[in-house]
Protein backbone atom coordinates (compact mmCIF):
# COMPACT_ATOMS: atom_id res chain seq x y z
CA UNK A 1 -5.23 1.50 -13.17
CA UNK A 2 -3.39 -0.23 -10.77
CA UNK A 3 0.28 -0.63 -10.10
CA UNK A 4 0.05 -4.72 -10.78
CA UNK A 5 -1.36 -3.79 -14.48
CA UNK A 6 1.56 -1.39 -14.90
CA UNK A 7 3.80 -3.40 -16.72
CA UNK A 8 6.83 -1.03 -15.88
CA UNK A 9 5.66 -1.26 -12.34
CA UNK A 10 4.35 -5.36 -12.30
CA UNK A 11 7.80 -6.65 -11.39
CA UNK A 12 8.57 -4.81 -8.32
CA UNK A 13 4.55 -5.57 -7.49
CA UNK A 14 4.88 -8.99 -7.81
CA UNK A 15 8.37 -8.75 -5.48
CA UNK A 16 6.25 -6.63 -2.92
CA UNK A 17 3.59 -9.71 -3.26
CA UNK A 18 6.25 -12.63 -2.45
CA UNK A 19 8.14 -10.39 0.26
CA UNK A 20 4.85 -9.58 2.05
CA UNK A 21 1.93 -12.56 1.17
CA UNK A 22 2.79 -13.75 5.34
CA UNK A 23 2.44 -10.77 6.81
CA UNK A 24 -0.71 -9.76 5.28
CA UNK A 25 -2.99 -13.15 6.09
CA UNK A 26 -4.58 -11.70 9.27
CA UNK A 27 -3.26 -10.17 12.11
CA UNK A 28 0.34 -10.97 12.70
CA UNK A 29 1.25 -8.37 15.37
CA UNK A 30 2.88 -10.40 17.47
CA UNK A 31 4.45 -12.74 15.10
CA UNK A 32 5.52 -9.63 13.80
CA UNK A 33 7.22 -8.17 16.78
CA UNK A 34 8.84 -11.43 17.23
CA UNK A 35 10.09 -11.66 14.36
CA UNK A 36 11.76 -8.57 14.20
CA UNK A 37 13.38 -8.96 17.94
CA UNK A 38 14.66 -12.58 16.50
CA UNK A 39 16.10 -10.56 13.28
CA UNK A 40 17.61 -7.71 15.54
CA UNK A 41 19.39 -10.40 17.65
CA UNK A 42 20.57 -12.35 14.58
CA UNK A 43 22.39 -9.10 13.30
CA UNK A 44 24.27 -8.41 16.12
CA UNK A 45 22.02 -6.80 18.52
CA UNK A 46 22.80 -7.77 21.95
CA UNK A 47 19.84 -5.60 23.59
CA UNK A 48 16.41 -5.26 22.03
CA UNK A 49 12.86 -3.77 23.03
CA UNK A 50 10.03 -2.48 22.05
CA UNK A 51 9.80 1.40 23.06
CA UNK A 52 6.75 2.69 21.54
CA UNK A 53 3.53 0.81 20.50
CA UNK A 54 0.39 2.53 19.30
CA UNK A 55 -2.15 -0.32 18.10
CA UNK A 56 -0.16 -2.22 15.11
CA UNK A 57 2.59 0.70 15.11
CA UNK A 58 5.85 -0.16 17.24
CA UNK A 59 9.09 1.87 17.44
CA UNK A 60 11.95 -1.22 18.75
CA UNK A 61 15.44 0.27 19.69
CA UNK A 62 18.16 -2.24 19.25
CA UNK A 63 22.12 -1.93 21.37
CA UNK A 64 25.33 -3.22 20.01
């Protein structure tokens, strides 16, 4: 069965769905990394960069 036919678990499915639909149509790497570097900045973040990247996996640190 899966989680989407759960109908304790459809809600929080269909949030995941919303949240994510962007992200998932193809491969959004760097939109991704950018858009996580704008977010970083936007909270605060005076320093940002990307300090481990293994394919699609990245590790950003982020300085006050």
């Amino acid at each position: 069965m899966s989680v989407a036919a759960d109908s304790d678990l459809r809600p929080a499915a269909e949030l995941r769905a919303q949240r994510f639909a962007p992200h998932e149509a193809g491969d959004n790497r760097t939109q991704d990394a950018e858009l996580h570097r704008t977010a970083l900045h936007e909270a605060g973040f005076a320093e940002v960069a990307e300090v481990w990247r293994h394919r699609s996996d990245a590790v950003r640190m982020a300085i006050r």
